[in-house]
C-alpha atoms as a PDB file:
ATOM      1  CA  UNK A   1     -48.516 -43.470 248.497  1.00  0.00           C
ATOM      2  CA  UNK A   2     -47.085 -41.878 252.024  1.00  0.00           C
ATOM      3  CA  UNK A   3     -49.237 -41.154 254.812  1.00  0.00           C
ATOM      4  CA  UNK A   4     -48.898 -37.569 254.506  1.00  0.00           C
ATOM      5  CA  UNK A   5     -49.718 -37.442 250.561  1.00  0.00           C
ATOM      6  CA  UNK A   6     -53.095 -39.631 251.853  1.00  0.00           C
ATOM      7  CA  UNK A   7     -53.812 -37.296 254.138  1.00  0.00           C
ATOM      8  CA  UNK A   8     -53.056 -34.032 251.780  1.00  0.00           C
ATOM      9  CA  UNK A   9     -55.251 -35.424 249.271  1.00  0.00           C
ATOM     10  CA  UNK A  10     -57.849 -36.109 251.690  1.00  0.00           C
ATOM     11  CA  UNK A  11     -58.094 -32.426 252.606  1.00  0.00           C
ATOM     12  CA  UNK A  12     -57.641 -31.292 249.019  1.00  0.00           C
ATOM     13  CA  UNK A  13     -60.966 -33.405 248.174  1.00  0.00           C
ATOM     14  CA  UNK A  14     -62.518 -32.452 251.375  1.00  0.00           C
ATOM     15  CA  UNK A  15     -61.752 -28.568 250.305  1.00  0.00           C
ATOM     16  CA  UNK A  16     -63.147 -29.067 246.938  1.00  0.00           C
ATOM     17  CA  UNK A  17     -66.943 -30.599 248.257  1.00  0.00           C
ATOM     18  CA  UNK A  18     -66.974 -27.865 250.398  1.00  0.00           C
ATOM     19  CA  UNK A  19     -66.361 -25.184 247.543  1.00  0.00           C
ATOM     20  CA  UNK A  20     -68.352 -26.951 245.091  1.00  0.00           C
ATOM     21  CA  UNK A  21     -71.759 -26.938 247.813  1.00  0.00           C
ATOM     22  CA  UNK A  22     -70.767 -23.316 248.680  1.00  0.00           C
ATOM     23  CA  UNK A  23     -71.087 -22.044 244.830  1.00  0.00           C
ATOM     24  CA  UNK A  24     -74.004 -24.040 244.805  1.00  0.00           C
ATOM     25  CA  UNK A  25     -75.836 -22.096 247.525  1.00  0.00           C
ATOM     26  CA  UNK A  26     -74.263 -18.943 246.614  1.00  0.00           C
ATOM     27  CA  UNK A  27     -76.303 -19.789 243.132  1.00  0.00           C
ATOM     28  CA  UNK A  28     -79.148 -20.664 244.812  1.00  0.00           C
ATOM     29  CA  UNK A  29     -79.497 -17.647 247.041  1.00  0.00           C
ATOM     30  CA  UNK A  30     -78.621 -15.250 244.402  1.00  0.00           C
ATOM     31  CA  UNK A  31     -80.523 -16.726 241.737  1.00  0.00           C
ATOM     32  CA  UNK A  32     -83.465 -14.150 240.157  1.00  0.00           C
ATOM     33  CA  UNK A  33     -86.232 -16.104 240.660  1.00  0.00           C
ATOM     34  CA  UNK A  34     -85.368 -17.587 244.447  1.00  0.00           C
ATOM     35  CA  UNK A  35     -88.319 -17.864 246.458  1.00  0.00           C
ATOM     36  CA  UNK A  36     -86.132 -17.141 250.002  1.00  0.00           C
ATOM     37  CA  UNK A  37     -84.785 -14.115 248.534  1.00  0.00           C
ATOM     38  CA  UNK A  38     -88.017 -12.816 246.900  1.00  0.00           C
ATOM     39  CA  UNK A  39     -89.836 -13.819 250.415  1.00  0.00           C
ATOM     40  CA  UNK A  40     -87.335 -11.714 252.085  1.00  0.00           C
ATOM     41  CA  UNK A  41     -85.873 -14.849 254.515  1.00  0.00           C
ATOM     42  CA  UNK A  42     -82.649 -14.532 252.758  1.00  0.00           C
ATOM     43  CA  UNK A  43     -81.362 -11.244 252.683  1.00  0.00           C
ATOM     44  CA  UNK A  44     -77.728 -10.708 250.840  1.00  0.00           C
ATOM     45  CA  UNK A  45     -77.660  -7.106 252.587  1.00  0.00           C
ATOM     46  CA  UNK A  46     -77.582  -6.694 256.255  1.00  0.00           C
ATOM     47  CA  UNK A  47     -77.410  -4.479 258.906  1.00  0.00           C
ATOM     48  CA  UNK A  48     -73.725  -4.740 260.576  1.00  0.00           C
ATOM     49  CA  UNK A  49     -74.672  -5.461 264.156  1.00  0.00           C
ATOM     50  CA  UNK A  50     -72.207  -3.114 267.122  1.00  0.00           C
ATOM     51  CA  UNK A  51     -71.092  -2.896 270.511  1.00  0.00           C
ATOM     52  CA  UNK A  52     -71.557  -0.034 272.766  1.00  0.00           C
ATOM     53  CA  UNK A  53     -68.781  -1.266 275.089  1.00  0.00           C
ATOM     54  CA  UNK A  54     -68.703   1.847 277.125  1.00  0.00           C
ATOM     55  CA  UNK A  55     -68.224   0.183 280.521  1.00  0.00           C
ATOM     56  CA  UNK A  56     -64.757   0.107 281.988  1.00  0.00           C
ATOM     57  CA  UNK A  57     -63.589  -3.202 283.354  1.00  0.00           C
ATOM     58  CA  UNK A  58     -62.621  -3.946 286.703  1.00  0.00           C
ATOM     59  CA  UNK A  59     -60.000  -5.913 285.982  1.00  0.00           C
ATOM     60  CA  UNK A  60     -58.607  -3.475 283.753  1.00  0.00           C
ATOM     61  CA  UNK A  61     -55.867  -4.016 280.913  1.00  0.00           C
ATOM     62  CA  UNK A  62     -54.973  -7.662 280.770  1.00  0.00           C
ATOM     63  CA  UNK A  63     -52.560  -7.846 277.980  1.00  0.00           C
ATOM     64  CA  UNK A  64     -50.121  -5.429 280.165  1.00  0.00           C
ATOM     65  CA  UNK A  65     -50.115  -7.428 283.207  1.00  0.00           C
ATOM     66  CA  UNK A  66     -47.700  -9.998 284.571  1.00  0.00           C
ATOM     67  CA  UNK A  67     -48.278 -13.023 285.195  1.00  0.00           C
ATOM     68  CA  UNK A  68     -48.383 -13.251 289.114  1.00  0.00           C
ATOM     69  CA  UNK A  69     -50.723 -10.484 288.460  1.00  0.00           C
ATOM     70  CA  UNK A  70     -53.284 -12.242 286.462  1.00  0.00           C
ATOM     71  CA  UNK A  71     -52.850 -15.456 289.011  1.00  0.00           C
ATOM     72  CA  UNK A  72     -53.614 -12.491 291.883  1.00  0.00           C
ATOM     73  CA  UNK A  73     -56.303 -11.293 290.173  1.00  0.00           C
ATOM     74  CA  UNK A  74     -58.470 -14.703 289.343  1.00  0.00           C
ATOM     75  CA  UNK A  75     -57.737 -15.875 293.140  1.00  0.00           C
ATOM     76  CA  UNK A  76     -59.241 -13.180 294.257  1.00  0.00           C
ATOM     77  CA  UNK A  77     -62.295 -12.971 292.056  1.00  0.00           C
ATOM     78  CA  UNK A  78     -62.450 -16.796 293.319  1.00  0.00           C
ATOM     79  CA  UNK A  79     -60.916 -18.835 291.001  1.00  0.00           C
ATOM     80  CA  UNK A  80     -58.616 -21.530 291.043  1.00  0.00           C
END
């Protein structure tokens, strides 16, 4: 067997544990009489949590500047 057949087969098996434990918590949380879910410290419904991000940078657009720019910009905020 090649190298890279030992290594794909290691991450096949490694991807199957990892789906086999998450159906078995996925059964375990969902399951009608679970004492976590009935306590209420599981919860399969959440509130989404969000961002007010309202405050304008002072640095302003990043992904439009040059290069040079960005170097100008962290030596004078007092980077390297």
């Amino acid at each position: 067997m090649s190298e890279e057949n030992k290594v794909s087969n290691d991450i096949l098996a490694i991807l199957k544990a990892l789906t086999d434990k998450i159906e078995t918590l996925e059964r375990t949380v969902y399951a009608k009489d679970n004492l976590l879910m009935k306590s209420g410290l599981v919860v399969s419904q959440s509130p989404t949590p969000s961002m007010d991000n309202k405050i304008s940078s002072p640095v302003g657009d990043v992904g439009s500047m040059d290069w040079k720019d960005i170097h100008k910009m962290v030596e004078k905020v007092g980077g390297q």
